[in-house]
C-alpha atoms as a PDB file:
ATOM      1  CA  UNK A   1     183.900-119.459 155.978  1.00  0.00           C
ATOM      2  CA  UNK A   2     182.971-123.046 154.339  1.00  0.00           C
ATOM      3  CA  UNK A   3     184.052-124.149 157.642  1.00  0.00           C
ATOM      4  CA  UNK A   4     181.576-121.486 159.743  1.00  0.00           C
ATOM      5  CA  UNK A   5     178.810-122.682 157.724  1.00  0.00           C
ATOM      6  CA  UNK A   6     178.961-126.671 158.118  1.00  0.00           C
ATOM      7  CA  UNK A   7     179.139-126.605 162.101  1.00  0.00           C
ATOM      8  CA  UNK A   8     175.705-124.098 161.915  1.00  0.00           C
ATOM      9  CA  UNK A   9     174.648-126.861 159.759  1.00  0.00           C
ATOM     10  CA  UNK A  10     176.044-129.873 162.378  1.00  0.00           C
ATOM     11  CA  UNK A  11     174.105-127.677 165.191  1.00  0.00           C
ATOM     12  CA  UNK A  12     170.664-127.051 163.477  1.00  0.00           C
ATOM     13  CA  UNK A  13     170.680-131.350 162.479  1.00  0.00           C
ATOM     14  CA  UNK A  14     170.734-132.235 166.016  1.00  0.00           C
ATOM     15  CA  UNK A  15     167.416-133.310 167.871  1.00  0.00           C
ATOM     16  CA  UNK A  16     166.735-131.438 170.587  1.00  0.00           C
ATOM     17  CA  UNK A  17     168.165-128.192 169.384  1.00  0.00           C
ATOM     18  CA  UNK A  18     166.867-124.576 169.787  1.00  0.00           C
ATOM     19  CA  UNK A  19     163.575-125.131 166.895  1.00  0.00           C
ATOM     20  CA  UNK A  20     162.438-128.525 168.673  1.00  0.00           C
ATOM     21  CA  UNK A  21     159.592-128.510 170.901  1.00  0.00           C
ATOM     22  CA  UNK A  22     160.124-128.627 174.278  1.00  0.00           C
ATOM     23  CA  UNK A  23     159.307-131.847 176.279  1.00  0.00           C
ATOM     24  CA  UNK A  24     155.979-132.169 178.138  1.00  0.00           C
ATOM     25  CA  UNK A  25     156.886-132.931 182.063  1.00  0.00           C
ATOM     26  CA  UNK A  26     153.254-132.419 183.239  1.00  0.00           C
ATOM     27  CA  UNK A  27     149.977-133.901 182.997  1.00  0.00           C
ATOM     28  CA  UNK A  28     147.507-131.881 184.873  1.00  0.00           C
ATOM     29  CA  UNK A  29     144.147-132.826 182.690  1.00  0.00           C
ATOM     30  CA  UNK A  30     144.740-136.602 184.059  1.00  0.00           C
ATOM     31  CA  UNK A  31     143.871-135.521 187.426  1.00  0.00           C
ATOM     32  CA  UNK A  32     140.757-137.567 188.080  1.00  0.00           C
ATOM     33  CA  UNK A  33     141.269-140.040 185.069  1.00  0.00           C
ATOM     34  CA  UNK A  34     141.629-143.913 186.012  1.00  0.00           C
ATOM     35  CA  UNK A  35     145.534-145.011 186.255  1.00  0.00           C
ATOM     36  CA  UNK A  36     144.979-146.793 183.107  1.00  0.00           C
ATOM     37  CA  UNK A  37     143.826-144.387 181.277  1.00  0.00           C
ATOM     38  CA  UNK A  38     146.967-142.061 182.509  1.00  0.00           C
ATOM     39  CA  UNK A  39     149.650-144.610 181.977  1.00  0.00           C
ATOM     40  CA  UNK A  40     148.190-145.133 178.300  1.00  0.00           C
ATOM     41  CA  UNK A  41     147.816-141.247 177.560  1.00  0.00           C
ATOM     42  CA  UNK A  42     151.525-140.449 178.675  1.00  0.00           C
ATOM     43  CA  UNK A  43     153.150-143.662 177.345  1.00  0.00           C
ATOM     44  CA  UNK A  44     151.309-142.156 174.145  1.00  0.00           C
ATOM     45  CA  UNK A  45     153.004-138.434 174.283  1.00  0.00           C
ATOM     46  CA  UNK A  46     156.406-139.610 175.340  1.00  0.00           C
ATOM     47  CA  UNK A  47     157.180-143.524 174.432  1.00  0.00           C
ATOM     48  CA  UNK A  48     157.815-146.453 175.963  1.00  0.00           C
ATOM     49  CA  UNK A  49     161.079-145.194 176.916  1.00  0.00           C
ATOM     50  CA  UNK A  50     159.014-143.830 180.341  1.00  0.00           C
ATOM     51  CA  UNK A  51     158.470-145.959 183.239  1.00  0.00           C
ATOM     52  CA  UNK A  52     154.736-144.893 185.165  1.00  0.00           C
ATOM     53  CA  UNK A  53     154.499-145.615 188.833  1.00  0.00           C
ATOM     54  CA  UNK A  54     151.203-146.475 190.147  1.00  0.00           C
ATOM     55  CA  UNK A  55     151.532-144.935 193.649  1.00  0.00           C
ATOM     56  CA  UNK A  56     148.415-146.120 196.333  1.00  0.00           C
ATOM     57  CA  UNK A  57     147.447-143.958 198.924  1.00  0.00           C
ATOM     58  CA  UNK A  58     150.178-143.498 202.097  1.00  0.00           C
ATOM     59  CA  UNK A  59     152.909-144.908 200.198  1.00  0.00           C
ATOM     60  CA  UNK A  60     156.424-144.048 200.956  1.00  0.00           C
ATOM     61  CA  UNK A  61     158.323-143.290 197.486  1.00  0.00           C
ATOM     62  CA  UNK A  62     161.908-141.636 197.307  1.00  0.00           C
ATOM     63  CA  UNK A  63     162.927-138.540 197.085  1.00  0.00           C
ATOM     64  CA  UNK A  64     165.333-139.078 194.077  1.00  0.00           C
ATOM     65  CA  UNK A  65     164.441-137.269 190.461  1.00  0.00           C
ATOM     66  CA  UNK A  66     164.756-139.642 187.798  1.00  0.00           C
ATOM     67  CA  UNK A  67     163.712-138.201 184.298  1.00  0.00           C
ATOM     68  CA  UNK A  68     162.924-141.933 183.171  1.00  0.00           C
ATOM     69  CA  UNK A  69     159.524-141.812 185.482  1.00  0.00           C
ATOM     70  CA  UNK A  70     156.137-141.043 185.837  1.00  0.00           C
ATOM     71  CA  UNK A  71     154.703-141.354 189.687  1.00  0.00           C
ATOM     72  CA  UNK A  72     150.700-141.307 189.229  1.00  0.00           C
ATOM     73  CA  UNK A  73     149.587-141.157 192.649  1.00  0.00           C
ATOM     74  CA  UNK A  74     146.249-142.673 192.697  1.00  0.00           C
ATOM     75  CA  UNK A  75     143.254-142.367 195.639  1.00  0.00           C
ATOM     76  CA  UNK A  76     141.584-145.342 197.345  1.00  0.00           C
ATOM     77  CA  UNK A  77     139.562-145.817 194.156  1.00  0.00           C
ATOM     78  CA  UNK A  78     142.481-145.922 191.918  1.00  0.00           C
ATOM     79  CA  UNK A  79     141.653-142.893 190.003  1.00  0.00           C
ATOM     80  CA  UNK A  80     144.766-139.925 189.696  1.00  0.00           C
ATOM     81  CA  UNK A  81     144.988-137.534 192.370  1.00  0.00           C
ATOM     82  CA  UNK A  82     147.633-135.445 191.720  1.00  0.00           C
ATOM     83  CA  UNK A  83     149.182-133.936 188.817  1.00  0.00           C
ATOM     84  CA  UNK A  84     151.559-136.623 187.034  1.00  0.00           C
ATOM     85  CA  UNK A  85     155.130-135.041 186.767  1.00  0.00           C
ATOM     86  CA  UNK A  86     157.898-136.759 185.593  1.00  0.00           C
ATOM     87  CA  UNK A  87     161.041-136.943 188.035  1.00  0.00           C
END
């Protein structure tokens, strides 16, 4: 029983475990916002451990999903146009 009880106890110390909050992937309310202001804002919710993308218009990017990045695509003005996901 001792036993039982110190692997609930192992399982409820880890991060990321069924009480923590889950991750933020979008960022739909910096749609319109400068790139700036978007890299600052998400480097601000998730850490420095994220690496933002400033995409210009008809770029070519790759298809891969990398949970590392943020891709802001920007317009000719350099303001967010769509929703910053990360992948």
């Amino acid at each position: 029983m001792a036993e039982e009880h110190g692997q609930a106890n192992a399982r409820q110390e880890q991060p990321g475990g069924a009480n923590a909050a889950p991750k933020k992937m979008t960022w739909p309310e910096l749609v319109g916002s400068t790139a700036e202001g978007a890299e600052r804002k998400i480097k601000e919710e998730i850490g420095d451990a994220i690496r933002v993308q400033v995409i210009p218009p008809n770029t070519f990017v790759t298809m891969d999903f990398n949970q590392q990045r943020v891709r802001l695509y920007v317009d000719s003005s350099g303001n967010v146009a769509r929703t910053p996901r990360i992948g």
